[in-house]
Protein backbone atom coordinates (compact mmCIF):
# COMPACT_ATOMS: atom_id res chain seq x y z
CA UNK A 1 145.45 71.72 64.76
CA UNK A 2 144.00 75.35 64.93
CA UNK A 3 140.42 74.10 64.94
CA UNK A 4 138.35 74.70 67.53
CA UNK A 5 134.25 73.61 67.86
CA UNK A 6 134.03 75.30 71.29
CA UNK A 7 135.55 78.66 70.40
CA UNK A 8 132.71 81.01 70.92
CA UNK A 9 129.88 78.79 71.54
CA UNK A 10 127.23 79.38 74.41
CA UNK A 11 128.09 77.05 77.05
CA UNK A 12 126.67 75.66 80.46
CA UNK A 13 127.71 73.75 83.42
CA UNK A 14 125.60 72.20 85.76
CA UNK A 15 125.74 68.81 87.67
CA UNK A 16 124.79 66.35 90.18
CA UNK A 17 126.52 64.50 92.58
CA UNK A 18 125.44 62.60 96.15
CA UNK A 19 128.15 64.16 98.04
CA UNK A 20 128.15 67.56 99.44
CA UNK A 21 131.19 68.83 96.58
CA UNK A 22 131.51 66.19 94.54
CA UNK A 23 129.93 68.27 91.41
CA UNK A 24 131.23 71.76 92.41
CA UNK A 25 134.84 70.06 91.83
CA UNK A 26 133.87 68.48 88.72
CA UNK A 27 132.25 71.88 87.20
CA UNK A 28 135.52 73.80 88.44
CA UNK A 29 137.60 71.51 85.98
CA UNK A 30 134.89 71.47 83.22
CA UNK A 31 135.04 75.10 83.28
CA UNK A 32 139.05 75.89 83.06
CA UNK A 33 138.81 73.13 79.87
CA UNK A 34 135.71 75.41 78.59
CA UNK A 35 137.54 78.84 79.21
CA UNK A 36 140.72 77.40 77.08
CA UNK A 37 138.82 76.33 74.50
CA UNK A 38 137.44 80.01 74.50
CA UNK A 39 134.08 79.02 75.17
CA UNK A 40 131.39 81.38 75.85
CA UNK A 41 130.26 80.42 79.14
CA UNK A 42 127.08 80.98 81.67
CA UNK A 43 128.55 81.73 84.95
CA UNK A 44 125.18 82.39 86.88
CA UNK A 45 122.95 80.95 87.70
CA UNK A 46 125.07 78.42 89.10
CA UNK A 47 123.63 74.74 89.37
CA UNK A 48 124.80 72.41 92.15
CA UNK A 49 121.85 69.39 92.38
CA UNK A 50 122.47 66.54 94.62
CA UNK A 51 121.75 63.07 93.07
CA UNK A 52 119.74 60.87 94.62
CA UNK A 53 117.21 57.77 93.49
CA UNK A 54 114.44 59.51 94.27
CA UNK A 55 114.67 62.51 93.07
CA UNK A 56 116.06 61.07 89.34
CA UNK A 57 114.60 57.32 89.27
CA UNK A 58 115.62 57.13 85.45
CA UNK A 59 114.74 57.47 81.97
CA UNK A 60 114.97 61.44 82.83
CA UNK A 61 112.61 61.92 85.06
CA UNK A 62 112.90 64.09 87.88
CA UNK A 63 110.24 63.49 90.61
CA UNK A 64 111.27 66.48 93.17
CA UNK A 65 109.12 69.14 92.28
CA UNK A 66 111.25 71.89 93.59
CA UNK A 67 114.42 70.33 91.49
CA UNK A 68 112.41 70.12 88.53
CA UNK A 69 111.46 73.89 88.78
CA UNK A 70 114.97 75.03 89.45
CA UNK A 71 115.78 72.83 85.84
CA UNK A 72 112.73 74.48 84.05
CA UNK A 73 114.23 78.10 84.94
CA UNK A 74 118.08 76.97 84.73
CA UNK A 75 117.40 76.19 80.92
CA UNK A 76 114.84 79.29 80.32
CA UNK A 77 118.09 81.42 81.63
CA UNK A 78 120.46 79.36 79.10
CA UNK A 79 118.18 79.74 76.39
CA UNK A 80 118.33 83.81 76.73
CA UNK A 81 121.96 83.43 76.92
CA UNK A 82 122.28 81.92 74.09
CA UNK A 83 120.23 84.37 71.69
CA UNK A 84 122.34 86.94 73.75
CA UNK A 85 125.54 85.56 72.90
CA UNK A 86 124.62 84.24 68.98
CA UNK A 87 123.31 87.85 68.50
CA UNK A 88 127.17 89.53 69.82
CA UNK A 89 128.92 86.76 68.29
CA UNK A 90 127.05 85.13 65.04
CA UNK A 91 128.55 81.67 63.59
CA UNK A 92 129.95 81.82 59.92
C-alpha cells in the first residue's frame, strides 16, 4: 500500500484495433488508470492504427510502409519525451 511503479514515469498509449473505435475506447480507459497512478503521460501525438493481417502478418512485422513510418516517428517523439520528462523529474 503507498507504492506506486507508475508514479512519475514517462508513459505512452497507442493501439490497434479492426474497428473504426475499438482502440480509441480502449486508450480512453488505459489513460484514466495511467493519470491515477500519476503517470507522466504523452498526450500527442495520438496513435489510432487499424489492425489488419496485412498490414501486421506476425512476429512484429509491419508490412504497410506508411504505418511503419508513422511507428518510426511515434517512438522518435516518445523517446524525446522521455529525456524531457527524466530530466524535470529524475528517479531516486
Amino acid at each position: 500500500m503507498g507504492n506506486n511503479s507508475f508514479a512519475q514515469i514517462p508513459a505512452a498509449v497507442i493501439g490497434t484495433s479492426s474497428g473504426q473505435i475499438g482502440t480509441a475506447i480502449a486508450q480512453q480507459s488505459l489513460r484514466g488508470v495511467l493519470s491515477f497512478c500519476n503517470a507522466r503521460q504523452m498526450t500527442a501525438p495520438e496513435a489510432y492504427i487499424r489492425y489488419s493481417p496485412e498490414i501486421f502478418p506476425g512476429d512484429g512485422e509491419v508490412t504497410d510502409e506508411s504505418t511503419k513510418a508513422f511507428l518510426a516517428d511515434y517512438m522518435k517523439q516518445f523517446l524525446i519525451y522521455v529525456v524531457r520528462v527524466m530530466t524535470v523529474i529524475p528517479r531516486p
